[in-house]
Protein backbone atom coordinates (compact mmCIF):
# COMPACT_ATOMS: atom_id res chain seq x y z
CA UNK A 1 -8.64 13.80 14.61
CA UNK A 2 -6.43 10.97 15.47
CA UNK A 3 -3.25 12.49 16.89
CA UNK A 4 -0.24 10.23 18.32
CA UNK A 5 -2.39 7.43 19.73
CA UNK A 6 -1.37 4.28 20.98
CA UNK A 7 -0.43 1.63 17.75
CA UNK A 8 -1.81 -1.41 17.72
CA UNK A 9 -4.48 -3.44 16.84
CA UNK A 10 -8.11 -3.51 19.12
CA UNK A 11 -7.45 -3.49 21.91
CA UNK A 12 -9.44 -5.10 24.51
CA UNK A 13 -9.73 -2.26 27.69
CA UNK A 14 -11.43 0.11 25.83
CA UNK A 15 -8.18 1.99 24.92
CA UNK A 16 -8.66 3.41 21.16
CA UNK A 17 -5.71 2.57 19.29
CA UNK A 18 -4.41 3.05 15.92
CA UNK A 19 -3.45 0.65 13.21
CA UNK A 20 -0.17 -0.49 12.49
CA UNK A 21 -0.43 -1.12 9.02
CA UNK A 22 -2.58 0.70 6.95
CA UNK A 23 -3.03 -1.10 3.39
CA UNK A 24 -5.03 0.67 0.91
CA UNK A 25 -6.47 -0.15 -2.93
CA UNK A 26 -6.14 3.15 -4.77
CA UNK A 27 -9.63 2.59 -6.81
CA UNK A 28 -11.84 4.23 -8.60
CA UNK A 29 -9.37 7.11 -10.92
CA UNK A 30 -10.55 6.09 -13.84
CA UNK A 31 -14.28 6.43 -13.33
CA UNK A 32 -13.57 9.95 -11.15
CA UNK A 33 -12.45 11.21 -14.62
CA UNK A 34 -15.18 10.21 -16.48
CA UNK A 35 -17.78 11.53 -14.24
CA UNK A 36 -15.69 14.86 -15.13
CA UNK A 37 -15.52 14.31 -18.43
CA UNK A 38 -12.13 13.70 -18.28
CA UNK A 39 -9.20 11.55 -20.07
CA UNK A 40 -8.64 8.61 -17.34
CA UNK A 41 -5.09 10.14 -17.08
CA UNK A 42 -6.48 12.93 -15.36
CA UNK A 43 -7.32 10.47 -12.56
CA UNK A 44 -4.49 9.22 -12.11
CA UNK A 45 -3.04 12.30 -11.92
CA UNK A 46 -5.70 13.42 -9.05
CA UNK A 47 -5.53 9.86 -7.75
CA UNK A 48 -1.03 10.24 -7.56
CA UNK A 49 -2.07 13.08 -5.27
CA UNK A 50 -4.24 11.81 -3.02
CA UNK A 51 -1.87 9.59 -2.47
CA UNK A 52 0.95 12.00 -1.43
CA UNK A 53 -1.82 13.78 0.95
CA UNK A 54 -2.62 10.35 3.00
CA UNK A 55 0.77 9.25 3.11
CA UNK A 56 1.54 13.18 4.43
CA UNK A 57 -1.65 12.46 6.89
CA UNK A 58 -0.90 8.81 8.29
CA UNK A 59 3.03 10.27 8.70
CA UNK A 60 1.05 13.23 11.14
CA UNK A 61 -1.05 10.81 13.27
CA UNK A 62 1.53 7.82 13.46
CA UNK A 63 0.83 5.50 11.35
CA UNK A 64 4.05 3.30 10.54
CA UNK A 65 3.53 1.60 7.94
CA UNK A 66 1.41 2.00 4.78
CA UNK A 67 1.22 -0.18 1.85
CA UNK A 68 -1.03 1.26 -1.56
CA UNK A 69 -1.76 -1.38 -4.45
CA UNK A 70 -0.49 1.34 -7.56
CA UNK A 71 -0.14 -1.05 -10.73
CA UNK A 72 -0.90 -4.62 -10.35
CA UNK A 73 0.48 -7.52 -12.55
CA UNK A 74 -3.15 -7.49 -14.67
CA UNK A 75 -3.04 -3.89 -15.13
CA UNK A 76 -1.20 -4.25 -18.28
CA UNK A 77 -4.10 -5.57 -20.20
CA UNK A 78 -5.29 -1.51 -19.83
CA UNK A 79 -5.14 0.69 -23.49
CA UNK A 80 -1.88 0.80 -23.93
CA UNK A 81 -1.57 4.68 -23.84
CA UNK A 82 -3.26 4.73 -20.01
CA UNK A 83 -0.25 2.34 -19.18
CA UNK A 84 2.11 4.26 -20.68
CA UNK A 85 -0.05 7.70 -18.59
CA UNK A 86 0.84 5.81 -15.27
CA UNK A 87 4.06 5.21 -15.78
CA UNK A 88 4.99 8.75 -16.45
CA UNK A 89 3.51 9.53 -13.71
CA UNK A 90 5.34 7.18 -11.05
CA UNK A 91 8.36 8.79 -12.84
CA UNK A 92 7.47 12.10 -12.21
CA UNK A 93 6.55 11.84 -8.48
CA UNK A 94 9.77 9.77 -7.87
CA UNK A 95 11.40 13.09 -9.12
CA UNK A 96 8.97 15.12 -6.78
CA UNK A 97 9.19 12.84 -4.16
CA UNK A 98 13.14 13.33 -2.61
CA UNK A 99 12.61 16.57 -1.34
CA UNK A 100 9.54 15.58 0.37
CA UNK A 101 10.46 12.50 2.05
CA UNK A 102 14.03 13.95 2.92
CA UNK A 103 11.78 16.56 5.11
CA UNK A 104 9.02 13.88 6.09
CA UNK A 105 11.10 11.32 7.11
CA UNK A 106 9.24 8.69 4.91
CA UNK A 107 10.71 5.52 3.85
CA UNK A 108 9.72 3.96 0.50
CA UNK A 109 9.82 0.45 -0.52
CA UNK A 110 8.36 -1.26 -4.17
CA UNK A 111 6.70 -4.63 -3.96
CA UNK A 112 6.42 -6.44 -6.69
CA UNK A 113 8.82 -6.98 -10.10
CA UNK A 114 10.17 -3.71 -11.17
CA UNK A 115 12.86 -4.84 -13.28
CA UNK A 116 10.18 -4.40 -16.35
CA UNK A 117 10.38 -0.76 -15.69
CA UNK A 118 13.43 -0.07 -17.49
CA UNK A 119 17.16 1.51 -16.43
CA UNK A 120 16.30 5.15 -15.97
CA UNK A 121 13.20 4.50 -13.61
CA UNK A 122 14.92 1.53 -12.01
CA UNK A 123 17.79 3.85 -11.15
CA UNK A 124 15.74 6.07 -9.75
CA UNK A 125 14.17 3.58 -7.70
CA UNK A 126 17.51 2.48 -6.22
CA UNK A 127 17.58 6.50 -5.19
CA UNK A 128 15.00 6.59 -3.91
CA UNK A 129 14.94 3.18 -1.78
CA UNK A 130 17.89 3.93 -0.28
CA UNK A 131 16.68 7.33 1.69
CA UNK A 132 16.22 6.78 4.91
CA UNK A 133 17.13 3.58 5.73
CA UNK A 134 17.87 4.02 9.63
CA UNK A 135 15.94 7.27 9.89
CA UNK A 136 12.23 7.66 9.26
CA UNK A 137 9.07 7.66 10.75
CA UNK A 138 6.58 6.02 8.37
CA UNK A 139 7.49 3.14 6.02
CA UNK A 140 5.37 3.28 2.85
CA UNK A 141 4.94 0.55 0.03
CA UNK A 142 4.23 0.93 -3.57
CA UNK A 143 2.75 -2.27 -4.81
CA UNK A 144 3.84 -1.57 -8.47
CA UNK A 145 3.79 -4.59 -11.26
CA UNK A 146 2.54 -6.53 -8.33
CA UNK A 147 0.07 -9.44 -7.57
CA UNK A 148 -0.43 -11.45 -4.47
CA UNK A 149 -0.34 -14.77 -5.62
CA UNK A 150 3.00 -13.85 -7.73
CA UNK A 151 4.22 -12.65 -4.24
CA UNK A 152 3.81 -15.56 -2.84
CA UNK A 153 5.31 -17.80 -5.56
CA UNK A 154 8.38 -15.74 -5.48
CA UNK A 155 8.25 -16.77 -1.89
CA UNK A 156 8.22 -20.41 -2.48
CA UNK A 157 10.93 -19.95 -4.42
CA UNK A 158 13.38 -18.15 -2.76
CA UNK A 159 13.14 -20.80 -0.35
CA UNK A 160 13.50 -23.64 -3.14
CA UNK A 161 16.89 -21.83 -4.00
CA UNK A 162 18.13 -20.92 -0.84
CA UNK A 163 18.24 -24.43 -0.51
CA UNK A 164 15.48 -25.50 2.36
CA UNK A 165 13.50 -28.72 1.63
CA UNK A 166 9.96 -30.02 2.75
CA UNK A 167 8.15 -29.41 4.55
CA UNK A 168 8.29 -25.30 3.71
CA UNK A 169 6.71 -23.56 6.63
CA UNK A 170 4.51 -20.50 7.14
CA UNK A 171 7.89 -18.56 8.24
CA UNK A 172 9.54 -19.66 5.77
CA UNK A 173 7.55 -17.90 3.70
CA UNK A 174 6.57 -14.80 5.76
CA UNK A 175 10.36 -14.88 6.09
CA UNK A 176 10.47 -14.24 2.10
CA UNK A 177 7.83 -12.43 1.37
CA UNK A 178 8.02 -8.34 -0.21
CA UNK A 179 7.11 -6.94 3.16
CA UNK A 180 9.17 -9.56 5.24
CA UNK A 181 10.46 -8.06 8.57
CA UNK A 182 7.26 -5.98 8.73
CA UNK A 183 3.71 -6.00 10.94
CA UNK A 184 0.88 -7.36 8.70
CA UNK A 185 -1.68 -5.07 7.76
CA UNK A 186 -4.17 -4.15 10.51
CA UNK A 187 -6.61 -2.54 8.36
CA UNK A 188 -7.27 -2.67 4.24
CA UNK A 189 -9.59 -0.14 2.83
CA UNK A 190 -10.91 -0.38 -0.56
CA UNK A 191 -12.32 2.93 -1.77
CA UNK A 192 -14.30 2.82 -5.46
CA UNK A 193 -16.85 0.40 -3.92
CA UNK A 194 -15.59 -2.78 -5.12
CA UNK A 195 -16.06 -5.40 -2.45
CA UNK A 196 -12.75 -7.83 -3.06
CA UNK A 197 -8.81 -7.73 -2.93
CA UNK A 198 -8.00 -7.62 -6.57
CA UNK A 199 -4.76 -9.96 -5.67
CA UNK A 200 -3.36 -7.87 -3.09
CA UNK A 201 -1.58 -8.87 -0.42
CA UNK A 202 -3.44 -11.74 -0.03
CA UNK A 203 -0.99 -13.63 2.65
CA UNK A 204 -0.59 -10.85 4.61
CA UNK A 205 -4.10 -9.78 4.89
CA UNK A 206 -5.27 -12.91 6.27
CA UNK A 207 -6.20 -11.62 9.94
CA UNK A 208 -6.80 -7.59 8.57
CA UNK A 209 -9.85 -5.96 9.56
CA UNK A 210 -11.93 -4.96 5.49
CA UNK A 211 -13.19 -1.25 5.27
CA UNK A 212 -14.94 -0.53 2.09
CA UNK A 213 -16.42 2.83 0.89
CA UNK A 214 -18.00 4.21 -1.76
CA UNK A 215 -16.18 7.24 -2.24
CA UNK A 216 -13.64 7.04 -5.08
CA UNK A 217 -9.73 7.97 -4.56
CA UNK A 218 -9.24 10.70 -5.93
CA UNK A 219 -11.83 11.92 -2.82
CA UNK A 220 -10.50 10.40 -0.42
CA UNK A 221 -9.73 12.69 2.24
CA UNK A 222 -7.98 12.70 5.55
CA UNK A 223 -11.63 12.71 7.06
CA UNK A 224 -12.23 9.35 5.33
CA UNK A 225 -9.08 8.06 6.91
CA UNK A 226 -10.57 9.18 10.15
CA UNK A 227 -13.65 7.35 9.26
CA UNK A 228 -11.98 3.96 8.51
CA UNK A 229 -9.79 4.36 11.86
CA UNK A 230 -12.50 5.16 13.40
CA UNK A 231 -14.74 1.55 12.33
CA UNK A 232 -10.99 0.02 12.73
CA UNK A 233 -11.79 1.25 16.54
CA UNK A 234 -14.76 -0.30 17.19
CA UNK A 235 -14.08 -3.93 16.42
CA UNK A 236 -13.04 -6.32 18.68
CA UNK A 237 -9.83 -8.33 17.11
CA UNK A 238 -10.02 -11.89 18.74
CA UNK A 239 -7.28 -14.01 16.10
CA UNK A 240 -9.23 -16.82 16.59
CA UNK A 241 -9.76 -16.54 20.27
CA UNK A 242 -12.84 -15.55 22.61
């Protein structure tokens, strides 16, 4: 539907444009497997690739940057066997995923505190990371182990031991934040029908246009992208102003 248009957010001659920054919370696996009668790892498995299809997707119509919420910080109250589920599986599509994003040209980055993760992943990680670092065409984030407000103390502090003093300003810490050097999300869709941010990306999501559905992630489709591009289309993006 949406091929090469102009990037950017609304725009205010009637010119459709596409988002910059597409942030998305991947909700809803678990309760897609039990309507199935499934273990919740199936889910995530579904759910891990959906994801790979709408990164593919966004990467086709120009989207350049894309951020998905994977594992936040309070996901490790879960049973400790689903944990243990979707960690195997960021493993596993790490090993899938150089292949792909050596012919896709996609760049990926981790937000959040992987360090918990252990040397074999973390390695791979580093890998991984380090593809295309001057040559890509979409740059996509896995919040993993992350939380927003975490984010932003880790912010604070960078700054602290840099060295700078009061008063700490706004780019100081946009300057230190995960995604620093990048646009701020234009758009955040929540699928799963929760109506809140769950701790994500809550600095950078300040002037982001909200697009909530029903439909649960493992469903969502590259038409549903189409549909939340399409809503991002219609609103008129004023920052404050008239």
């Amino acid at each position: 539907m949406f091929k090469k248009l102009m990037r950017g957010g609304n725009n205010e001659t009637g010119v459709q444009t596409l988002p910059k920054h597409i942030a998305i919370i991947m909700d809803g696996n678990g309760r897609w497997a039990k309507k199935r009668g499934l273990p919740r790892k199936a889910g995530h498995v579904a759910g891990a690739n959906t994801f790979s299809n709408i990164a593919t997707y966004c990467n086709e119509i120009g989207i350049k940057y894309l951020t998905v919420y994977a594992f936040s910080t309070e996901n490790w109250k879960r049973p400790t066997d689903e944990v243990h589920a979707i960690i195997d599986l960021l493993k596993e599509y790490i090993f899938k995923g150089f292949d792909r994003l050596s012919r896709d040209k996609i760049k990926i980055n981790f937000l959040g505190d992987t360090t918990v993760m252990g040397d074999e992943i973390n390695g791979l990680i580093t890998k991984l990371t380090s593809m295309h670092k001057d040559d890509y065409e979409l740059v996509c984030n896995i919040a993993f182990n992350y939380g927003g407000r975490a984010e932003i103390v880790h912010a604070v502090n960078s700054c602290l031991s840099e060295g700078k003093t009061a008063p700490i300003t706004e780019d100081d810490i946009s300057s230190h934040l995960y995604t620093s050097g990048q646009p701020e999300p234009d758009l955040l869709i929540r699928p799963g029908g929760e109506f809140r941010i769950s701790n994500f990306l809550m600095w950078q999501t300040a002037y982001a246009e909200f697009y909530f559905t029903d439909v649960l992630w493992p469903d969502f489709s590259k038409k549903e992208i189409d549909k939340a591009i399409a809503e991002f289309q219609r609103r008129n993006r004023r920052f404050g102003g008239l």
